[in-house]
Protein backbone atom coordinates (compact mmCIF):
# COMPACT_ATOMS: atom_id res chain seq x y z
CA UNK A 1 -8.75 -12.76 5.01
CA UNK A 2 -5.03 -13.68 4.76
CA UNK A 3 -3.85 -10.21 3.13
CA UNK A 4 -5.30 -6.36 4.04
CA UNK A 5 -4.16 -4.03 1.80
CA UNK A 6 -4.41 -0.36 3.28
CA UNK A 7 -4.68 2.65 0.98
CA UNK A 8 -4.54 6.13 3.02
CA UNK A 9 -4.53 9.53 2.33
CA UNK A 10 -1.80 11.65 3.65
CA UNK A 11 -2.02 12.47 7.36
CA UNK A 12 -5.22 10.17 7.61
CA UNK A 13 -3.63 7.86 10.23
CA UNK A 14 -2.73 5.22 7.96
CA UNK A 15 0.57 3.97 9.77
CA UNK A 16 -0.45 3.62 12.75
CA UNK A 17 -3.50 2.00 11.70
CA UNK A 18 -1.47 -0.87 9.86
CA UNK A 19 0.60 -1.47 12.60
CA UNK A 20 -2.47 -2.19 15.25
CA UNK A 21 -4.07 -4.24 12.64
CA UNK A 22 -0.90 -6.41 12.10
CA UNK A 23 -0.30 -6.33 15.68
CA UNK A 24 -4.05 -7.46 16.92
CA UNK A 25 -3.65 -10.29 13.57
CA UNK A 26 -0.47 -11.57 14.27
CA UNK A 27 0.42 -10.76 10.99
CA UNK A 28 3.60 -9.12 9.05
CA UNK A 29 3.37 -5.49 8.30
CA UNK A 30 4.89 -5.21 4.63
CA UNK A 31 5.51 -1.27 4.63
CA UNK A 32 7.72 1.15 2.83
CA UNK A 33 10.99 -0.31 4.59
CA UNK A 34 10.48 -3.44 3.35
CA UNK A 35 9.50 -3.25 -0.28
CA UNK A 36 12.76 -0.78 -0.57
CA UNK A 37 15.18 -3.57 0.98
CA UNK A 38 13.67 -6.01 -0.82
CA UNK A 39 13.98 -4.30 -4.64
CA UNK A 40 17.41 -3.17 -3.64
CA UNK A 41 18.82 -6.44 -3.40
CA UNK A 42 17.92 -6.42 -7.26
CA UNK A 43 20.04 -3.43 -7.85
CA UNK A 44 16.66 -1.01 -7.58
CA UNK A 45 17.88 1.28 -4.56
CA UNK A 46 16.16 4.22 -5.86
CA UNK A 47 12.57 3.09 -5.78
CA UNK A 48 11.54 5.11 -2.81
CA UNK A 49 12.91 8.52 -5.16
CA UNK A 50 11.20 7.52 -8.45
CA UNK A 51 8.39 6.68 -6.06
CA UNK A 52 7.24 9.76 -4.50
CA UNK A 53 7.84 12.33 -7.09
CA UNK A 54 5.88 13.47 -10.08
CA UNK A 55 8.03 13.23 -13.11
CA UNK A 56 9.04 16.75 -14.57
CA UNK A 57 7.47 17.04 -18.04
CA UNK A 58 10.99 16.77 -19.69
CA UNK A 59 11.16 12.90 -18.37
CA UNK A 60 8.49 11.91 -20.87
CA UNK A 61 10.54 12.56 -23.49
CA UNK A 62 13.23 10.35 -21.62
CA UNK A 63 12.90 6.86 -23.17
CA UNK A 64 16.20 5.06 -20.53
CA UNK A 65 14.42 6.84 -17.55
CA UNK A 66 11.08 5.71 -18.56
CA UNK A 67 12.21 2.07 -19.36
CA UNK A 68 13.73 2.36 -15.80
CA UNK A 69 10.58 3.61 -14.26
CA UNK A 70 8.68 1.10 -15.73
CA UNK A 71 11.27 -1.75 -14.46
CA UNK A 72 10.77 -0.82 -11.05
CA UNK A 73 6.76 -0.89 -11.38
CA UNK A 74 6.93 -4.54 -12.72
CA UNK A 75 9.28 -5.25 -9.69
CA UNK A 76 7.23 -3.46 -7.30
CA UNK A 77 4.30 -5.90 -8.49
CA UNK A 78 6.01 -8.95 -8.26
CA UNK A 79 7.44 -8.31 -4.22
CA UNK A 80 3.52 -7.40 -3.91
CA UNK A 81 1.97 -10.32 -5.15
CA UNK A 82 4.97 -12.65 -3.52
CA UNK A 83 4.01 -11.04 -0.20
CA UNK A 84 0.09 -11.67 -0.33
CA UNK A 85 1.01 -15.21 -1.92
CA UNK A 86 3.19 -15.41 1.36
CA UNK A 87 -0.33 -14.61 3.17
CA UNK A 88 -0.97 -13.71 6.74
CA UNK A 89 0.32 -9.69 5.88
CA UNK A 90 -0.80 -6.01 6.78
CA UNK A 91 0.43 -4.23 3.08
CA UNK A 92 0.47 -0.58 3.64
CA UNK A 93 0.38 1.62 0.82
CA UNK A 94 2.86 0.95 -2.56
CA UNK A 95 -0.44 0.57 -4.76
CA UNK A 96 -1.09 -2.76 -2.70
CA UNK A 97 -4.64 -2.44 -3.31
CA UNK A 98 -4.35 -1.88 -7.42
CA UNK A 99 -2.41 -4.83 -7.66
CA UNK A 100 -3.76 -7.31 -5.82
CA UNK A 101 -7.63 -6.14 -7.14
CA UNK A 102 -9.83 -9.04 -7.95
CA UNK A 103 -8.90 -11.80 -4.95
CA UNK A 104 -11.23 -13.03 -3.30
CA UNK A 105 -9.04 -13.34 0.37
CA UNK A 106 -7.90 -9.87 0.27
CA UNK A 107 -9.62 -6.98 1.92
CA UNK A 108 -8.51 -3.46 0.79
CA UNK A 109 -9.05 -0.45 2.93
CA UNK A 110 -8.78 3.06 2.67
CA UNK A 111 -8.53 5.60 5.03
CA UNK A 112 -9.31 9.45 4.31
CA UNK A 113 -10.38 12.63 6.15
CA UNK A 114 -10.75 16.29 5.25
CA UNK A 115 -8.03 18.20 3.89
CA UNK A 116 -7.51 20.72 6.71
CA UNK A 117 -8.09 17.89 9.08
CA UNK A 118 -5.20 15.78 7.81
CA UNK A 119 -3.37 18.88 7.75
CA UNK A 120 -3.60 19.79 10.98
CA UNK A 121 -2.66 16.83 12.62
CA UNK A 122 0.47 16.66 10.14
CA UNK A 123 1.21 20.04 11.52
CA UNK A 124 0.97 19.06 15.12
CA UNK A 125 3.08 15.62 14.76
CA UNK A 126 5.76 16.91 12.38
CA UNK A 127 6.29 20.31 14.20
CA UNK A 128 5.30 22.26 10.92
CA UNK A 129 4.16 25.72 10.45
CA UNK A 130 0.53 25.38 8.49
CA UNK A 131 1.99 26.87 5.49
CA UNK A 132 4.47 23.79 5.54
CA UNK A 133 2.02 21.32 6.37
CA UNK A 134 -0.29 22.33 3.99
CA UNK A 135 2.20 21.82 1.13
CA UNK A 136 3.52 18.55 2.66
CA UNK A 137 -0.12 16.83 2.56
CA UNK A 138 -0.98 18.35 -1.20
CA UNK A 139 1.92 17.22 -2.37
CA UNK A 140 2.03 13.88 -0.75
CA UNK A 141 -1.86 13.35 -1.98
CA UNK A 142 -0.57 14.77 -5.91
CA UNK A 143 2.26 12.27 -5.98
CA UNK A 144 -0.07 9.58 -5.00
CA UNK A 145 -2.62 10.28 -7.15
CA UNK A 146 0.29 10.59 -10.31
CA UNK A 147 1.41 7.05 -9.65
CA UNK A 148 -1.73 5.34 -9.45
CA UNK A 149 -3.40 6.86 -12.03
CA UNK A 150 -0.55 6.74 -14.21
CA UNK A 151 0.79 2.82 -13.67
CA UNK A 152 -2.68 1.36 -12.79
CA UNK A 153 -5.27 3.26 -14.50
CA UNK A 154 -7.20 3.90 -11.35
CA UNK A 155 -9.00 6.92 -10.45
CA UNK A 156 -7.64 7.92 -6.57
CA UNK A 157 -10.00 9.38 -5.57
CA UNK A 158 -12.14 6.41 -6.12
CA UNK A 159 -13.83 4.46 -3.05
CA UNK A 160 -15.59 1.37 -5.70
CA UNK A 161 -11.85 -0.46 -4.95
CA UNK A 162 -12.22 -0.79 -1.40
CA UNK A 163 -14.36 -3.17 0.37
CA UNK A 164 -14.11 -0.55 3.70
CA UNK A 165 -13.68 3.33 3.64
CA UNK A 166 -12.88 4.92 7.26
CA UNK A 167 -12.75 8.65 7.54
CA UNK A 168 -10.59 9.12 10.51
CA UNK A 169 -11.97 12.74 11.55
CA UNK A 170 -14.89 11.10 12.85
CA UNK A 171 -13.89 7.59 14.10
CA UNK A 172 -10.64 6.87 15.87
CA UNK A 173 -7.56 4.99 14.77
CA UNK A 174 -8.45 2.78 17.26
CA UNK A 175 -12.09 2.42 16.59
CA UNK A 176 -11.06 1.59 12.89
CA UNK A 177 -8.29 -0.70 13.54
CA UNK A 178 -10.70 -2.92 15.51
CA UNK A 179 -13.46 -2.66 13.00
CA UNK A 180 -10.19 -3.73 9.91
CA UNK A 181 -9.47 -6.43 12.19
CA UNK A 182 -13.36 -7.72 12.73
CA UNK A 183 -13.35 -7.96 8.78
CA UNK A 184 -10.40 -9.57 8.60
CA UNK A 185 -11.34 -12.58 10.34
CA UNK A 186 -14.91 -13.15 8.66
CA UNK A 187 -14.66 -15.53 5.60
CA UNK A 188 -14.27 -14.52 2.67
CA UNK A 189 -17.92 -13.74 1.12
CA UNK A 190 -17.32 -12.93 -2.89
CA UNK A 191 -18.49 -15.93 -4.74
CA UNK A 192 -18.15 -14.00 -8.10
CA UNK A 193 -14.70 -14.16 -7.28
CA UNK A 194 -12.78 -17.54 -7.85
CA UNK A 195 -9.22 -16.40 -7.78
CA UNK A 196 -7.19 -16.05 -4.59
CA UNK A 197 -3.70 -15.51 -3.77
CA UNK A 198 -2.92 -19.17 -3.58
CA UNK A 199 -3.11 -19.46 -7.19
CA UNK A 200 -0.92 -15.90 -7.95
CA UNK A 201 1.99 -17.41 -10.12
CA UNK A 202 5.14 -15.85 -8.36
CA UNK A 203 8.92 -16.27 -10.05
CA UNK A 204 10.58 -18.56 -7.11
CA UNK A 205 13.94 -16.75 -6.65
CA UNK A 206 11.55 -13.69 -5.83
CA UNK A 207 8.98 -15.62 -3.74
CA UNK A 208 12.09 -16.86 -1.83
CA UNK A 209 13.92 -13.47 -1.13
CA UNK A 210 10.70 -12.29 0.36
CA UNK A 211 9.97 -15.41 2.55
CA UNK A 212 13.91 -14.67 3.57
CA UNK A 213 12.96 -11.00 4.61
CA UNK A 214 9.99 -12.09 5.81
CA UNK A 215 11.78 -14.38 8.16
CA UNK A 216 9.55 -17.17 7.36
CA UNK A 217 11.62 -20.17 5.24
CA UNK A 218 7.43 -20.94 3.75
CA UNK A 219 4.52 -19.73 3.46
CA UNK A 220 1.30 -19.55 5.60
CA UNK A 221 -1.12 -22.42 4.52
């Protein structure tokens, strides 16, 4: 598989995860950093901000902020699907796995655990009181849920979109990175599925800014 999309619930491990996977791969880790620098060269600095909040009730009624909302969505697909036609990439998290659905040479994952599991451990590595942590992780997992549902039509809580779903209370990070990366490097096995990401149709100037950020003047053949 040239592309892993990973999908995690908050305080799940999903970071760290992507970054052994992309290490043990050799492959780029497209994250929140990099989306964000790539849609602000197109004048769309506030992604991360319309990103992870829930609009207020009041900003349906908002046709210029919804119009603006739905700019950045398009956006956020196309640096997406120029990244996995880039191949040889680790996407964690922006919907990754919603957009790219349906290619045959990309594996999505999605990592989960029990509430107060994921809550403790944000408690212990953000230095939180549980009261805080607790609303940190339910609010995290609300906003996700709100943008997902709402932009892709697809239910989060969901596992039929993944091809692998790790619940990292009882395995390791490391135990599941190495299992990612074993299914990473079997062939792709979905006959029913004919498309890949070679054949995505990507606007050049954007294919080209993100094989610039990339650091990479073409893609991986």
């Amino acid at each position: 598989m040239t592309v892993i999309t990973i999908s995690r619930e908050f305080g799940s491990g999903g970071d760290l995860l992507a970054e052994k996977v992309a290490h043990a791969l050799g492959y780029h880790l497209v994250d929140k950093a990099f989306v964000s620098a790539v849609l602000g060269q197109y004048g769309l600095s506030e992604f991360d901000s319309e990103y992870e909040k829930q609009p207020g009730f009041w900003e349906g009624f908002d046709t210029e902020k919804a119009a603006r909302r739905d700019t950045m969505v398009r956006m956020l697909n196309q640096v997406v699907r120029a990244v996995a036609r880039h191949g040889n990439v680790v996407i964690l998290g922006r919907s990754g796995y919603a957009i790219l659905a349906g290619l045959a040479d990309v594996l999505h994952v999605r990592l989960q655990a029990p509430l107060d599991d994921r809550i403790e451990l944000v408690r212990y590595e953000m230095s939180l009181s549980l009261i805080e942590a607790r609303a940190l992780v339910e609010e995290k997992d609300k906003v996700r849920k709100a943008f997902i549902e709402s932009f892709y039509r697809v239910p989060w809580e969901s596992s039929h979109a993944f091809d692998i779903a790790l619940n990292t209370s009882r395995i390791s990070v490391d135990v599941a990175s190495d299992w990612v990366v074993q299914a990473a490097r079997l062939p792709a096995c979905n006959l029913d599925v004919k498309m890949t990401t070679r054949q995505l149709e990507i606007d050049a100037v954007m294919q080209q800014a993100v094989s610039e950020k990339l650091r990479c003047p073409t893609e991986h053949t």
